[in-house]
N, C-alpha and C. Protein backbone atom coordinates (compact mmCIF):
# COMPACT_ATOMS: atom_id res chain seq x y z
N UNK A 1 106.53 -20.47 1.62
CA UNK A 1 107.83 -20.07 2.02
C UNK A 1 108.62 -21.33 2.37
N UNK A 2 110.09 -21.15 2.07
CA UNK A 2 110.93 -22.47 2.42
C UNK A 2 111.88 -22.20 3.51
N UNK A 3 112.31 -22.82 4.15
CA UNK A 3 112.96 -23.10 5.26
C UNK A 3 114.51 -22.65 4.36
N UNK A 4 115.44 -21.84 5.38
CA UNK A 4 116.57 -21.16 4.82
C UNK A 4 117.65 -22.90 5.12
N UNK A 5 118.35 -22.88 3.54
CA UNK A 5 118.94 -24.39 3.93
C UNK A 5 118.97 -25.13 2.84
N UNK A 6 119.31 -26.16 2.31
CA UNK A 6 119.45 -27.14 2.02
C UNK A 6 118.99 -28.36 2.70
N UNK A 7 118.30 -29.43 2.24
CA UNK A 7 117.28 -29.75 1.17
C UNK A 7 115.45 -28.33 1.76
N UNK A 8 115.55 -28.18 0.56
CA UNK A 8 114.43 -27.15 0.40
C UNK A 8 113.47 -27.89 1.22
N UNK A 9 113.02 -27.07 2.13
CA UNK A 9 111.75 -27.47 3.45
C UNK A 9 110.56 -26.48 3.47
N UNK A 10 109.54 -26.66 3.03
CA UNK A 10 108.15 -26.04 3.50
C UNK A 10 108.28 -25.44 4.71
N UNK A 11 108.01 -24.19 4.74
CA UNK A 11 108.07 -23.33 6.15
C UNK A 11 106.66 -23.06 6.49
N UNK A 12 105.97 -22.32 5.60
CA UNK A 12 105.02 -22.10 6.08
C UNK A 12 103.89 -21.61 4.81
N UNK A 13 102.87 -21.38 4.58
CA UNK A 13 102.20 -21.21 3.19
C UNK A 13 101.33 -19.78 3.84
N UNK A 14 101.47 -18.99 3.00
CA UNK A 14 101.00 -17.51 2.79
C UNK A 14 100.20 -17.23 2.12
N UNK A 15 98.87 -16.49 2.99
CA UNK A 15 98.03 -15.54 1.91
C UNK A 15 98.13 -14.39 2.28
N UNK A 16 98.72 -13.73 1.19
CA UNK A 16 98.85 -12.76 1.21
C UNK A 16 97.61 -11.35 1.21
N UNK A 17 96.77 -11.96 0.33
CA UNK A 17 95.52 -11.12 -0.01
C UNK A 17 95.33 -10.14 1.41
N UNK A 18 94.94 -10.89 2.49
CA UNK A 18 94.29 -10.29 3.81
C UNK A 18 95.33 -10.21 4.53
N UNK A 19 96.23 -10.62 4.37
CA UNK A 19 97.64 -10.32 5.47
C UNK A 19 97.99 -9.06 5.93
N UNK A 20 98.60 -8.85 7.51
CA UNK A 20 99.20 -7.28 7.65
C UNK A 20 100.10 -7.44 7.88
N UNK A 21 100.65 -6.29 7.63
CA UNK A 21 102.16 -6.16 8.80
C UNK A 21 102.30 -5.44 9.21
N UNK A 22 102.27 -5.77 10.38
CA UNK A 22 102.31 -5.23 11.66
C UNK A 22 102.03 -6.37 13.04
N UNK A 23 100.60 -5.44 13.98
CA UNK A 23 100.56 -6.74 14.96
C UNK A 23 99.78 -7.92 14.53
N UNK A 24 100.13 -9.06 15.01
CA UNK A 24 99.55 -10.37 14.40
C UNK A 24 98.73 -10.84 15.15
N UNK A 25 97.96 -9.98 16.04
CA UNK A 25 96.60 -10.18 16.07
C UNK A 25 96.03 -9.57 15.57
N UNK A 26 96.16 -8.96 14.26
CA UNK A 26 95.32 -8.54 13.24
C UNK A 26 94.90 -9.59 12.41
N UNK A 27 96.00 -10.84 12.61
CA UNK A 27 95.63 -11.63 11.56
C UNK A 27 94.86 -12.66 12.21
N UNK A 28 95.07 -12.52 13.48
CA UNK A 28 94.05 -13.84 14.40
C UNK A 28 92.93 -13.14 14.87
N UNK A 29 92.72 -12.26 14.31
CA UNK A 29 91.60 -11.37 14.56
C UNK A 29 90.30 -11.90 13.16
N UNK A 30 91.12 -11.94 12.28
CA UNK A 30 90.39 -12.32 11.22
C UNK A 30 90.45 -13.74 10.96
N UNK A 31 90.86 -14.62 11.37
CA UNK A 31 90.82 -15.68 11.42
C UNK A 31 89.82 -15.99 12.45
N UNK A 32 89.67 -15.83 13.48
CA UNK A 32 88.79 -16.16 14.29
C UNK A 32 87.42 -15.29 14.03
N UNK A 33 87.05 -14.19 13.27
CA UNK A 33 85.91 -13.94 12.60
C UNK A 33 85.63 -14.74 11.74
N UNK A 34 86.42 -15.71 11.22
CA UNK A 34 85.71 -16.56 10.02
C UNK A 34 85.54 -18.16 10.50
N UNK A 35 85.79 -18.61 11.97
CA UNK A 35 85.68 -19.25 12.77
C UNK A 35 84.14 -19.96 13.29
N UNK A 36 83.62 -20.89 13.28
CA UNK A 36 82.30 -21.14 13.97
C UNK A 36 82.17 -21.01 15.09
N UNK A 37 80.97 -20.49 15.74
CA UNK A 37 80.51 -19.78 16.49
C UNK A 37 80.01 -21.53 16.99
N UNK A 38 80.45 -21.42 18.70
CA UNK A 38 80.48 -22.64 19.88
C UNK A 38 80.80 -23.83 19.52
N UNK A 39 80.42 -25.06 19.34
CA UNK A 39 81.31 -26.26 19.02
C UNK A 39 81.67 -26.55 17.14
N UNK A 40 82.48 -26.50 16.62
CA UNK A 40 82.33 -27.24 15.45
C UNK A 40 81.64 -28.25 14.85
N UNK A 41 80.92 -27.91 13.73
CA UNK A 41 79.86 -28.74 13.36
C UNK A 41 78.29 -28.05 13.84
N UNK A 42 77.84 -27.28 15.06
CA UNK A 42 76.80 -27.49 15.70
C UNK A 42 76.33 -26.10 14.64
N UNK A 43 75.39 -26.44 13.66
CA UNK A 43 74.35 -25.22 13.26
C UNK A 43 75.32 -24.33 12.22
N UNK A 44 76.68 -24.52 11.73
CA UNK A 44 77.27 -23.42 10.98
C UNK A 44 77.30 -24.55 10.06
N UNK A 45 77.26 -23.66 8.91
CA UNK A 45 77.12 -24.21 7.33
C UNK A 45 78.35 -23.30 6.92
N UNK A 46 79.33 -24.10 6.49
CA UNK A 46 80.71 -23.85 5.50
C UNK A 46 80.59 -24.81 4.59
N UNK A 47 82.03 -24.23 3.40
CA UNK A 47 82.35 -24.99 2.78
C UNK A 47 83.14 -25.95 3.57
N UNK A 48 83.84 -25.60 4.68
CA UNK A 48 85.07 -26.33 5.45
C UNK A 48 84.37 -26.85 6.19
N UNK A 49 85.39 -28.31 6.16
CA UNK A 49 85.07 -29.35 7.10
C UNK A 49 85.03 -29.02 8.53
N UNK A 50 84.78 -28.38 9.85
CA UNK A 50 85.57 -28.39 10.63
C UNK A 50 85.35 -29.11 12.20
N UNK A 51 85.12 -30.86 11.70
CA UNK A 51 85.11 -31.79 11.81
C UNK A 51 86.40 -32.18 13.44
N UNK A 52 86.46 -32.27 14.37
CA UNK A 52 87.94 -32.47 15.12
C UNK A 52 88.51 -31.30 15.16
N UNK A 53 88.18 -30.26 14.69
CA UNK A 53 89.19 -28.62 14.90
C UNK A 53 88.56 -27.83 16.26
N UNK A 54 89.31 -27.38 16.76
CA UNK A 54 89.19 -27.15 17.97
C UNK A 54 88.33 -25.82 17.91
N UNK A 55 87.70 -25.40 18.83
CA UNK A 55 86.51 -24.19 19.10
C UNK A 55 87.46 -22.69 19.19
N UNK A 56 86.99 -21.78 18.78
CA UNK A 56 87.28 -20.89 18.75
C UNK A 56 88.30 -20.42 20.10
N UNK A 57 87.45 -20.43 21.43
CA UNK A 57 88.01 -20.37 22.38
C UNK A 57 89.57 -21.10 22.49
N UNK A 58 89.13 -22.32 21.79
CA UNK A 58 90.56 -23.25 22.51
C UNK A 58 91.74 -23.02 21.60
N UNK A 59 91.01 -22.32 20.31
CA UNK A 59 91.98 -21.84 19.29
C UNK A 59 93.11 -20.83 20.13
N UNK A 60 92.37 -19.47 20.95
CA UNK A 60 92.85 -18.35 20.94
C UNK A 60 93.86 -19.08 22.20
N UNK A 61 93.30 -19.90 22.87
CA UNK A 61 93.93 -20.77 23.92
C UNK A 61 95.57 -21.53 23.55
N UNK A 62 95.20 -21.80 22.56
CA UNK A 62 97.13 -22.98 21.74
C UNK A 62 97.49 -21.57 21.44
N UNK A 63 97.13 -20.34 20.46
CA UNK A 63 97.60 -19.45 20.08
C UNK A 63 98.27 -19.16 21.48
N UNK A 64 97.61 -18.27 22.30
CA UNK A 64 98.37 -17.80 23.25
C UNK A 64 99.97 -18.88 24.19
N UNK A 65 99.01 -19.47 24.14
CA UNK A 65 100.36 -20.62 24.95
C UNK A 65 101.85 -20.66 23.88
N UNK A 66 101.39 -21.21 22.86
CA UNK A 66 102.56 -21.18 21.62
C UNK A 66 103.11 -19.77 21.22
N UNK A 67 102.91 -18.31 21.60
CA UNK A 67 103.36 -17.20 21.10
C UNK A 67 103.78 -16.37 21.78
N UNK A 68 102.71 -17.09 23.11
CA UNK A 68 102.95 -15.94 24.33
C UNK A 68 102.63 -14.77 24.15
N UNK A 69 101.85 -14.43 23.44
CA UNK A 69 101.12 -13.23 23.29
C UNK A 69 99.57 -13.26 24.24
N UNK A 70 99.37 -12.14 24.41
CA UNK A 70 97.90 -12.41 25.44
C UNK A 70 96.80 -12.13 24.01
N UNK A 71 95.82 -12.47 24.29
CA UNK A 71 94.57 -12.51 23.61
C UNK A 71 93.16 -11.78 23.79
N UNK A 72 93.35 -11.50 24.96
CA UNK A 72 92.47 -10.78 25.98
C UNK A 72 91.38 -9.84 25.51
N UNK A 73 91.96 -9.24 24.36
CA UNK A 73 91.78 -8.04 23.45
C UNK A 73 91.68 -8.57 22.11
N UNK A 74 91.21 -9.42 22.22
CA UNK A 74 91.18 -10.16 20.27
C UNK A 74 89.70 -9.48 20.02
N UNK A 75 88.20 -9.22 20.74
CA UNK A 75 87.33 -8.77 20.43
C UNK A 75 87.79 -7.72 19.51
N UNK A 76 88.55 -6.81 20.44
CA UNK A 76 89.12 -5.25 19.48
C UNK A 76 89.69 -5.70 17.94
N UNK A 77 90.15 -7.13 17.77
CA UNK A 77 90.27 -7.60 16.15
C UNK A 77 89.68 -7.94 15.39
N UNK A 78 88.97 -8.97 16.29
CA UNK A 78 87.55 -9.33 15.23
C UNK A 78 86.80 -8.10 15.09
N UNK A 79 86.76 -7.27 15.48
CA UNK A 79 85.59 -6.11 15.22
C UNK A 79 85.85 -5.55 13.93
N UNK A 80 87.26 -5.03 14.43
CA UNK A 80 88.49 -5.05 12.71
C UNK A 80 88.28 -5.45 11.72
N UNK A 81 88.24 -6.86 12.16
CA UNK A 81 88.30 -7.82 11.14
C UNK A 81 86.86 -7.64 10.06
N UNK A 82 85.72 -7.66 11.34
CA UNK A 82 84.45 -7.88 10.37
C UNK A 82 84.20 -6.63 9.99
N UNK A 83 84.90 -4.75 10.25
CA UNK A 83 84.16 -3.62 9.34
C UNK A 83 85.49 -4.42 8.08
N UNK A 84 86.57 -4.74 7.87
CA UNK A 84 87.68 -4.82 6.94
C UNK A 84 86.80 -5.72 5.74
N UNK A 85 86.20 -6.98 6.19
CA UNK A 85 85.51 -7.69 5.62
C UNK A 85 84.70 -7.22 4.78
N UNK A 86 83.56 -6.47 5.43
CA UNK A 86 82.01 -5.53 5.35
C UNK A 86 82.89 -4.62 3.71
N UNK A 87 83.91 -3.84 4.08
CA UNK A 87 84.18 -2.62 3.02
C UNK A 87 85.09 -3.16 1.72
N UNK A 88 85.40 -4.46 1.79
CA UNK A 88 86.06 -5.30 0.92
C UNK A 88 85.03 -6.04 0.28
N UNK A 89 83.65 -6.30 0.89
CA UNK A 89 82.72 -6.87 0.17
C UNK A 89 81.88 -5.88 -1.05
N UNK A 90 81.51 -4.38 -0.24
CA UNK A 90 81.01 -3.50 -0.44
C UNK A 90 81.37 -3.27 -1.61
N UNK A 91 82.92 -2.72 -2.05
CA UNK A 91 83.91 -2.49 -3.08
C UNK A 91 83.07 -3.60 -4.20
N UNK A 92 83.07 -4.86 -4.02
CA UNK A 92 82.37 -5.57 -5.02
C UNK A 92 81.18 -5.55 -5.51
N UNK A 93 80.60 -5.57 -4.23
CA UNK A 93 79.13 -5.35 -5.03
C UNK A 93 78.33 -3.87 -5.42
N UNK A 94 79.63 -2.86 -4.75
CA UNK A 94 78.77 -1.39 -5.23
C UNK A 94 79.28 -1.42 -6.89
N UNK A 95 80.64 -1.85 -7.44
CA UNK A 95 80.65 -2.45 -8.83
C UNK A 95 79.48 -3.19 -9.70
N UNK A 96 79.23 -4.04 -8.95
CA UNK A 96 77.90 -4.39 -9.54
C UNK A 96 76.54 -4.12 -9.83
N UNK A 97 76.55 -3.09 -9.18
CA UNK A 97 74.92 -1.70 -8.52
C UNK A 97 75.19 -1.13 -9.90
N UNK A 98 76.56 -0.35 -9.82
CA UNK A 98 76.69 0.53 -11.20
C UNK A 98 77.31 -0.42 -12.84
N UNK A 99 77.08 -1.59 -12.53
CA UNK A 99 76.60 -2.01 -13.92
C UNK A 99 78.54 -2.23 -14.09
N UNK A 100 79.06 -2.49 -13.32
CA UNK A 100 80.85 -2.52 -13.91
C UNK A 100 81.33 -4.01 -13.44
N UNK A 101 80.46 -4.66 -12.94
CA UNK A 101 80.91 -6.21 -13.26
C UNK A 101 79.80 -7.10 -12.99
N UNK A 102 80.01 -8.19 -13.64
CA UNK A 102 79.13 -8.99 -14.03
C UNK A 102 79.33 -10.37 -13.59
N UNK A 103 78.88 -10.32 -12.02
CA UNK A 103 79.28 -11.49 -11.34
C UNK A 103 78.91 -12.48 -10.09
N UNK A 104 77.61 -13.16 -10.15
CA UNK A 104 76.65 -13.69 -9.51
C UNK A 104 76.95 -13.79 -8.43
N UNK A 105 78.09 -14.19 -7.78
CA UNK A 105 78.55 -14.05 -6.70
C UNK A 105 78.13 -12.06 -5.69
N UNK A 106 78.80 -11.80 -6.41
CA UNK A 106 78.54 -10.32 -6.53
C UNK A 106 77.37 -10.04 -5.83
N UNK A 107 76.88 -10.44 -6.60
CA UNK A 107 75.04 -9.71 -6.20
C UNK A 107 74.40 -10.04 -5.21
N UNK A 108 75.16 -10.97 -4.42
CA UNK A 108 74.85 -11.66 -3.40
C UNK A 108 75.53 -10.58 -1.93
N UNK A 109 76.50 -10.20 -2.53
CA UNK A 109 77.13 -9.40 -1.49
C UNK A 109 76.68 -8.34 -0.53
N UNK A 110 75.61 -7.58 -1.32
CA UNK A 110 74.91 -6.76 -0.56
C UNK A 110 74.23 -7.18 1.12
N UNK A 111 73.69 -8.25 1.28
CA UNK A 111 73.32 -8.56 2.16
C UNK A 111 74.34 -9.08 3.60
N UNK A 112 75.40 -9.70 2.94
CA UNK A 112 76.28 -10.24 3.47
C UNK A 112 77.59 -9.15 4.19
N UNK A 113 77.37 -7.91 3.23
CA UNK A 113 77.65 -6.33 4.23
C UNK A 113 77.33 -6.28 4.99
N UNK A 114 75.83 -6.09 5.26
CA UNK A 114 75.07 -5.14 6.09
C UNK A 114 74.87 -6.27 7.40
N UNK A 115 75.00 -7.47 7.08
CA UNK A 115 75.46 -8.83 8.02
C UNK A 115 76.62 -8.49 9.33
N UNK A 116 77.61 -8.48 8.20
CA UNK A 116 79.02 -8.27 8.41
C UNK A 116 79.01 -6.64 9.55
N UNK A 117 78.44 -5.68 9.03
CA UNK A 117 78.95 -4.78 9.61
C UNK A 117 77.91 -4.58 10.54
N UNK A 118 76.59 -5.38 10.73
CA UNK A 118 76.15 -5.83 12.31
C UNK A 118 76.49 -6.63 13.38
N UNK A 119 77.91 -7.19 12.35
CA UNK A 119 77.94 -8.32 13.69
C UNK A 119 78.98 -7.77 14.60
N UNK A 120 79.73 -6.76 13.60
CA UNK A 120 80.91 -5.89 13.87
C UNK A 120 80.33 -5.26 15.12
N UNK A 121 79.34 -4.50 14.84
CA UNK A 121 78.43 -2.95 15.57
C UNK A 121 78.02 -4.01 16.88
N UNK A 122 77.71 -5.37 16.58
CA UNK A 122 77.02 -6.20 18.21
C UNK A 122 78.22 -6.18 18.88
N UNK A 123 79.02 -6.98 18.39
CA UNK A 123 80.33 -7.27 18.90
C UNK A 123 80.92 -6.00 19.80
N UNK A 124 81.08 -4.99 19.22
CA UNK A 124 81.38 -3.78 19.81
C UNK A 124 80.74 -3.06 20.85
N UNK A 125 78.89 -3.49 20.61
CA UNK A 125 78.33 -2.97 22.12
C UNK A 125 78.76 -4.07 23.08
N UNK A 126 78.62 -5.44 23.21
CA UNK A 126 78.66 -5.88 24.09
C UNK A 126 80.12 -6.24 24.41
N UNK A 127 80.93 -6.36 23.67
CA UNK A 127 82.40 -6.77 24.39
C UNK A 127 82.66 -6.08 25.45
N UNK A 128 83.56 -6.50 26.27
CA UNK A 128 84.17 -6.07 28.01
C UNK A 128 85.20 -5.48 27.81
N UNK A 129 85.74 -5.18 26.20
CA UNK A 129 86.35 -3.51 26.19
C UNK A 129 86.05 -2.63 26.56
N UNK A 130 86.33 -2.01 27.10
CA UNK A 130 85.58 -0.04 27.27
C UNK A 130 86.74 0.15 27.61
C-alpha cells in the first residue's frame, strides 16, 4: 500500500491470505502463534532468522504501548489462531488422503494438524481465561 500523496511512499505491505477484518488482535493473535516460544534463537528451528527480534512477550509489550490496545486476552487469539491454522492445513492434506493433489509438502501436513490443534486444546486448558 502507498501513502495518499505525491511522491508515491510505501505505507505498509499486506498479506492478505490470513488477514481479517475486523478486530486486530486477530491478526496479532496469529502472528504471535507463529512466534518462538522464550528467547529467540534458544531451541526453535525456522526458516527465519530471528536473530535481535524481540520475544514474544516484549512483542505484545511495543504492540500495546504503540496502539493502545490491551493484550491481556491475546491467549483467546492465539487459540484462534492455532484451530484457524490446524483446519487450513487439514483442507490440504485431506486433498491429498483422497488422491486430489499431488504435493510433498502436503503429506507432511497430517501431523502438523493434530500438533496444531494440541497446542490450541493446551493453550486453552491452561490460560487464565475462564
Amino acid at each position: 500500500m502507498y501513502r495518499h500523496g505525491a511522491p508515491a511512499r510505501l505505507a505498509a505491505i499486506v498479506d492478505w491470505e490470513m488477514a481479517t477484518i475486523g478486530d486486530p488482535l486477530l491478526d496479532l493473535g496469529w502472528v504471535i502463534n507463529g512466534w518462538p516460544d522464550g528467547e529467540p534463537g534458544e531451541g526453535s528451528v525456522s526458516y527465519v532468522d530471528y536473530t535481535g527480534m524481540p520475544t514474544a512477550g516484549e512483542l505484545l509489550s511495543a504492540y500495546a504501548a504503540e496502539s493502545g490496545r490491551p493484550v491481556d486476552e491475546i491467549d483467546y487469539y492465539v487459540i484462534l489462531a492455532r484451530f484457524k491454522l490446524a483446519i487450513v492445513l487439514e483442507g490440504g492434506y485431506a486433498r491429498v488422503v483422497q488422491g486430489e493433489a499431488d504435493n510433498p509438502k502436503m503429506e507432511m501436513f497430517g501431523d502438523v494438524v493434530l500438533h496444531m490443534a494440541q497446542k490450541a486444546a493446551d493453550l486453552a486448558a491452561t490460560t487464565s481465561l475462564r
